[in-house]
Protein backbone atom coordinates (compact mmCIF):
# COMPACT_ATOMS: atom_id res chain seq x y z
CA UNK A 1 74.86 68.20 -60.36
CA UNK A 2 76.62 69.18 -57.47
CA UNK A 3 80.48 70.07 -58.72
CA UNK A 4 82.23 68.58 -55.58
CA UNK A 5 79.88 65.64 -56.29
CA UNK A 6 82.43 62.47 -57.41
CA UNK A 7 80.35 59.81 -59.13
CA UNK A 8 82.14 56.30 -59.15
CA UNK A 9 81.70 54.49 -62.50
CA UNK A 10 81.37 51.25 -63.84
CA UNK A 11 83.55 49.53 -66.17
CA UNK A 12 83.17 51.28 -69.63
CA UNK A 13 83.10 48.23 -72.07
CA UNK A 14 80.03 46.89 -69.98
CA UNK A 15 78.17 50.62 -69.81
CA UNK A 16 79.13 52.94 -72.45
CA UNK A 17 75.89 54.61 -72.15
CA UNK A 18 75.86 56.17 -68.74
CA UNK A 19 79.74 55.56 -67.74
CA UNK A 20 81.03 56.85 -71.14
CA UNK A 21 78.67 60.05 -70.89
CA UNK A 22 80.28 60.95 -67.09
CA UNK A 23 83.94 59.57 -68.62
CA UNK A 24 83.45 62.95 -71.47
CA UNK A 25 82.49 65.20 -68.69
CA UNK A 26 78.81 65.83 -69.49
CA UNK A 27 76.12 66.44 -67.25
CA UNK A 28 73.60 62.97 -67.59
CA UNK A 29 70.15 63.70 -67.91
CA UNK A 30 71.18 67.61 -67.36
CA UNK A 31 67.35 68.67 -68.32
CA UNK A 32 66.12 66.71 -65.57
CA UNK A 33 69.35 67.43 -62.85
CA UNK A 34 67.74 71.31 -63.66
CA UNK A 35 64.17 70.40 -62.94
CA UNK A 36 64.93 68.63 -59.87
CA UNK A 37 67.61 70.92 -58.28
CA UNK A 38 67.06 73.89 -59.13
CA UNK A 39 63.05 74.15 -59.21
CA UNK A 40 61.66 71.25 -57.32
CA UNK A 41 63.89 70.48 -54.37
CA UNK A 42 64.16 73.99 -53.77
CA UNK A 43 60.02 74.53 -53.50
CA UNK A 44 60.58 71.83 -50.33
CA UNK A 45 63.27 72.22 -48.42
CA UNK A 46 62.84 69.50 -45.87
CA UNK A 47 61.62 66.71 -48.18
CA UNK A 48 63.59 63.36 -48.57
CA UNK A 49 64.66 62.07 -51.95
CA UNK A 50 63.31 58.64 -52.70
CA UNK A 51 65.76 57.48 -55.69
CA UNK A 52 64.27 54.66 -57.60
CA UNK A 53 66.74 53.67 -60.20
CA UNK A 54 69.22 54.58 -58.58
CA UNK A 55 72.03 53.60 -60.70
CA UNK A 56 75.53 55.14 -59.92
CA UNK A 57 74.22 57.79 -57.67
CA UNK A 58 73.73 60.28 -59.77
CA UNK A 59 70.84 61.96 -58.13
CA UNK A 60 70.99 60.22 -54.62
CA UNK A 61 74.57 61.99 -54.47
CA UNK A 62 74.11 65.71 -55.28
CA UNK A 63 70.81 65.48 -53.09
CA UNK A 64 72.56 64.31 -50.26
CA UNK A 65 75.57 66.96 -51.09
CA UNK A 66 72.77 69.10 -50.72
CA UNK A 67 72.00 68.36 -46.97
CA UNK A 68 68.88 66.28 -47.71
CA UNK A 69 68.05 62.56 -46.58
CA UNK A 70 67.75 59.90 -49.30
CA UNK A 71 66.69 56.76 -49.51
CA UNK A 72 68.44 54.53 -53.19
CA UNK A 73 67.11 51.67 -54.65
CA UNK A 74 68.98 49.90 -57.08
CA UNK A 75 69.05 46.09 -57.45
CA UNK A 76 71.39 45.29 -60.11
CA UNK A 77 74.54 44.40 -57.26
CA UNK A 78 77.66 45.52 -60.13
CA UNK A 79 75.80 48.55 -60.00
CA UNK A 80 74.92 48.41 -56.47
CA UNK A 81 78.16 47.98 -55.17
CA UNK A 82 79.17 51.31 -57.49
CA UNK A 83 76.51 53.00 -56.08
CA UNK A 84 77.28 52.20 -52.38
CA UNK A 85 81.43 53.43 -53.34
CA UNK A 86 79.59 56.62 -54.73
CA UNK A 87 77.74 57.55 -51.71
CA UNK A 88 81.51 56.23 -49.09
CA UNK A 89 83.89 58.04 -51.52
CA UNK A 90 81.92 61.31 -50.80
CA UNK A 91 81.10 60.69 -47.07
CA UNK A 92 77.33 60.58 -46.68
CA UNK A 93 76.84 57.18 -45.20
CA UNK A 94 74.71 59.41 -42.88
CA UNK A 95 72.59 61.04 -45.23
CA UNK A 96 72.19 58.09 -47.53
CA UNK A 97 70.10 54.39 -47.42
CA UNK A 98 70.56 52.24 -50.52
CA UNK A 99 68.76 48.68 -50.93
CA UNK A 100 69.65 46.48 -52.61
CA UNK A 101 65.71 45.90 -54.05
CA UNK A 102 64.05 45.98 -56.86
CA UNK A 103 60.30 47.75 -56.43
CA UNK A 104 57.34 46.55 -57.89
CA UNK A 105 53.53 45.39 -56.23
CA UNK A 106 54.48 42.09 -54.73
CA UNK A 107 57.24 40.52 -52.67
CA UNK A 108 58.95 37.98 -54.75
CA UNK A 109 62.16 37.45 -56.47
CA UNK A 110 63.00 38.05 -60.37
CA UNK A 111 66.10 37.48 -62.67
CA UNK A 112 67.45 40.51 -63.42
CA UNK A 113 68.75 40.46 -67.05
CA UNK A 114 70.53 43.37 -68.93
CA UNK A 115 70.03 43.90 -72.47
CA UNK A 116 72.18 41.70 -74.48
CA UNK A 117 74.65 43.89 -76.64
CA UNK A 118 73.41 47.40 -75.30
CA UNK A 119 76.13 48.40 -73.18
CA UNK A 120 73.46 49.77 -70.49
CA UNK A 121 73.87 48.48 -67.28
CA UNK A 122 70.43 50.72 -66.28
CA UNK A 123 69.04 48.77 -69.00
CA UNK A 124 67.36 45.87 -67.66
CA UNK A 125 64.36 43.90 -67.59
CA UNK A 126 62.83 41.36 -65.47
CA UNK A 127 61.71 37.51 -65.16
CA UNK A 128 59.80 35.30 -62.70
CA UNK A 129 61.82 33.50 -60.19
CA UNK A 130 60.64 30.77 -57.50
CA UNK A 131 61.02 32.23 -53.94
CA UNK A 132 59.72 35.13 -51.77
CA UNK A 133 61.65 38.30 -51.00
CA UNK A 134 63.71 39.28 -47.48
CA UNK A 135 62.51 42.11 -45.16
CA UNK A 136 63.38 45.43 -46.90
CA UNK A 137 67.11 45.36 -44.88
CA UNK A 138 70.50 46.88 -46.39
CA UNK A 139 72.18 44.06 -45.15
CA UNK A 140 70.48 41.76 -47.56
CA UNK A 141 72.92 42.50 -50.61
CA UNK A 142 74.67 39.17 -51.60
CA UNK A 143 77.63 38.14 -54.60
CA UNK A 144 74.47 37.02 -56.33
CA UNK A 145 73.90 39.37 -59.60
CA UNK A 146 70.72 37.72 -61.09
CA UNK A 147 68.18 36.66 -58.64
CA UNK A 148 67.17 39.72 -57.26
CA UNK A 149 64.24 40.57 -54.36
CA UNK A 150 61.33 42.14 -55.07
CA UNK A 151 60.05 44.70 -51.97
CA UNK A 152 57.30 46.87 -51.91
CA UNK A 153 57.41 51.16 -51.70
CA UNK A 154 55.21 50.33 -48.74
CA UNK A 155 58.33 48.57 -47.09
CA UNK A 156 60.01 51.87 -47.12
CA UNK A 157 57.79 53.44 -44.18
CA UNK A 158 59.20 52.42 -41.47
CA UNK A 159 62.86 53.66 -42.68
CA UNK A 160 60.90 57.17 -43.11
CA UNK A 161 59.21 57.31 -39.91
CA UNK A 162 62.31 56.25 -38.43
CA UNK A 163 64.09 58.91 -40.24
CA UNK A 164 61.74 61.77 -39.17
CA UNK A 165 60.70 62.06 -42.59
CA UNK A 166 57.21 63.97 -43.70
CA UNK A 167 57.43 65.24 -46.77
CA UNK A 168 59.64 63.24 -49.64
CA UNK A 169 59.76 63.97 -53.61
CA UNK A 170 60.33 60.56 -55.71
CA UNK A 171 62.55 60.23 -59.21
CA UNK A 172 62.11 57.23 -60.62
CA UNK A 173 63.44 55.45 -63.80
CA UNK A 174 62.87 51.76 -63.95
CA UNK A 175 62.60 50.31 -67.14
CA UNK A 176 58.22 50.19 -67.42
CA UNK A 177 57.74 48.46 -64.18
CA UNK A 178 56.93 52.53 -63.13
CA UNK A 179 52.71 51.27 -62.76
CA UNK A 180 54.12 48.33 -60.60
CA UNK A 181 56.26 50.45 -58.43
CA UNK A 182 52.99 52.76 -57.73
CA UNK A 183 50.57 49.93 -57.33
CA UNK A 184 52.99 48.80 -54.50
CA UNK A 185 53.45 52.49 -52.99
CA UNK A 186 49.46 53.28 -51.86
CA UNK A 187 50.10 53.40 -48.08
CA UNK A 188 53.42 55.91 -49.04
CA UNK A 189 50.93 58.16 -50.74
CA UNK A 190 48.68 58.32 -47.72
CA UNK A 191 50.78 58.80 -44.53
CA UNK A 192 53.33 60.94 -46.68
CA UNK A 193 53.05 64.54 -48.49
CA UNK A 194 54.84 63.91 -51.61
CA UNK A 195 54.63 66.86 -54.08
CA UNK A 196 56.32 65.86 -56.86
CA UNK A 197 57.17 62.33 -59.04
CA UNK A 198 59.64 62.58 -61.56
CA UNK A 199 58.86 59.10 -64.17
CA UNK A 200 60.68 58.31 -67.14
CA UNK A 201 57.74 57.29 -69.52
CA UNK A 202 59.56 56.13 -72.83
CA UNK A 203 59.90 52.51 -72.06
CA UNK A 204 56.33 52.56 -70.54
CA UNK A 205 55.21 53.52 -73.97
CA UNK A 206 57.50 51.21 -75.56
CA UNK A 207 56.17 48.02 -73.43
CA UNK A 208 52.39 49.08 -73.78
CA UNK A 209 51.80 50.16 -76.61
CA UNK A 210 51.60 46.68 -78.42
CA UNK A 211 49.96 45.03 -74.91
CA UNK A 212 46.57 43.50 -74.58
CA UNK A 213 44.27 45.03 -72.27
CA UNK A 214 45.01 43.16 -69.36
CA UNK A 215 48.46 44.50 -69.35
CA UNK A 216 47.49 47.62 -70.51
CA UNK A 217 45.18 47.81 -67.29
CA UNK A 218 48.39 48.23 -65.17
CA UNK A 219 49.74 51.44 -66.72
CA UNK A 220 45.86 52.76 -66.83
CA UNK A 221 45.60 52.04 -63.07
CA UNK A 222 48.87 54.30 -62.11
CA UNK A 223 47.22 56.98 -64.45
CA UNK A 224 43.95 57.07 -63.09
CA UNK A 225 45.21 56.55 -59.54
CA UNK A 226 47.66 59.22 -59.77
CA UNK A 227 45.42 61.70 -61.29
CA UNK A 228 42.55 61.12 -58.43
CA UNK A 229 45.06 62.00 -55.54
CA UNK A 230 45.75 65.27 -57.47
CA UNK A 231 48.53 65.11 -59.58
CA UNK A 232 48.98 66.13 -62.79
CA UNK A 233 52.10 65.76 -65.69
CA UNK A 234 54.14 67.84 -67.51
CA UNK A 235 56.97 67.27 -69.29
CA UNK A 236 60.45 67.98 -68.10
CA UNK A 237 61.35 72.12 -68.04
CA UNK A 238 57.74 72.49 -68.76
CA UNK A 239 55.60 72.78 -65.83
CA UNK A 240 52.69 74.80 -66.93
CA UNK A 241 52.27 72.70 -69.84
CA UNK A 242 49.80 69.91 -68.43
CA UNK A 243 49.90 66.70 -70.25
CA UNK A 244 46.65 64.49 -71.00
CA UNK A 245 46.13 61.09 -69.78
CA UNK A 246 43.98 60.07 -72.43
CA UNK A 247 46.65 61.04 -74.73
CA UNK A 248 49.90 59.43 -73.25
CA UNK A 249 51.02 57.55 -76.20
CA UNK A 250 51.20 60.86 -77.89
CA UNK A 251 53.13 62.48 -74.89
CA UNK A 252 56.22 64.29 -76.04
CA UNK A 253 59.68 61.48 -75.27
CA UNK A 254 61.00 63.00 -72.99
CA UNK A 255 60.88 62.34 -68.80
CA UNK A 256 57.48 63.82 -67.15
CA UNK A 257 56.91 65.60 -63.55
CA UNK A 258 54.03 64.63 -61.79
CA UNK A 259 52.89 67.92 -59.40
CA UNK A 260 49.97 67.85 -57.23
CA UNK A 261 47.55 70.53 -58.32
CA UNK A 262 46.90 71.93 -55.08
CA UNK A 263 49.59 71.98 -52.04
């Protein structure tokens, strides 16, 4: 990360898991802060950061310290609001969009529910609600903290096209709704060049590893449909060591890359 970076932080007896870590002074996620800004950002200089799972601002700050655009979505509003102080404490208002969305493969609206007793704001899972989601706008963030709108990747377009932006790279961590976010994202994939996809897969295997086949369908879907635009995985700090998708339960627990083979 960035040193001149300042991360605002959420109150520590509600997240002792990501607050607490920045609170000792380390590094969170450092493996994957290396792979990002030291190897992959660097290979594309003008890309955009799409954060997904946004969370404090971990990422969508030291990116934007870093001169590039990014575009944060994080729909839990405590952490929203956080987020937002994160990006005004350390200027970039101009380099930085954050929604205040949730991303899966329809518009709708969810309760948004962290973990009883973890102590992880990031750590949150998601419900039906009755109602239909707002146009993706940054002006739709409200006091509400559990109802939450549902927008599509594909929403994000017109914010990139407005924004001048061709190429992008996407991190995203969001609790095994990773196959959703894709399956919402197809038009992205086309009119954009997006090299890399950095995906958290430990909860995926967590939440599908026990499913029936029709839920299983949705994490096969992302795999096959990723792997037939080009991209392959490897794990984090390990990008000549090309992961399976036949054996992903087996993959090693740790975050993956996604890379396009040829670029």
């Amino acid at each position: 990360m960035d040193e001149k970076a300042r991360i605002c932080v959420l109150p520590y007896e509600r997240d002792t898991h990501v607050t607490g870590s920045l609170l000792r002074g380390h590094i969170w996620e450092a493996g994957n802060q290396v792979q990002l800004f030291g190897d992959i950002l660097p290979r594309y200089p003008k890309a955009a950061l799409i954060d997904i799972g946004a969370h404090m601002g971990m990422y969508t700050v030291s990116a934007a310290k870093l001169g590039r655009r990014v575009f944060g979505f994080e729909p839990n509003m405590d952490t929203w609001r956080v987020l937002k102080a994160s990006v005004g404490v350390n200027k970039l208002a101009d380099k930085v969009t954050i929604f205040p969305y949730a991303l899966m493969d329809k518009r709708h609206q969810c309760v948004l529910m962290t973990i009883p007793d973890d102590a992880n704001m990031g750590h949150s899972v998601t419900t039906p609600a009755n109602g239909t989601s707002c146009n993706l706008s940054t002006k739709d963030a409200t006091e509400q903290t559990k109802i939450v709108n549902i927008a599509l990747l594909d929403d994000l377009i017109p914010h990139l096209e407005k924004s001048e932006v061709k190429q992008v790279v996407i991190k995203m961590d969001v609790e095994a709704a990773e196959p959703l976010v894709i399956a919402g994202g197809t038009n992205l994939f086309t009119k954009f060049h997006i090299p890399s996809i950095m995906m958290e897969v430990e909860q995926m295997r967590l939440k599908y590893a026990d499913k029936n086949s029709k839920e299983k369908r949705k994490l096969s879907h992302m795999l096959s449909y990723l792997s037939s635009l080009g991209y392959v995985a490897s794990p984090i700090g390990e990008m000549n060591n090309r992961l399976h998708l036949d054996d992903f339960f087996d993959w090693p627990n740790i975050d993956v890359v996604w890379h396009l083979k040829k670029q």
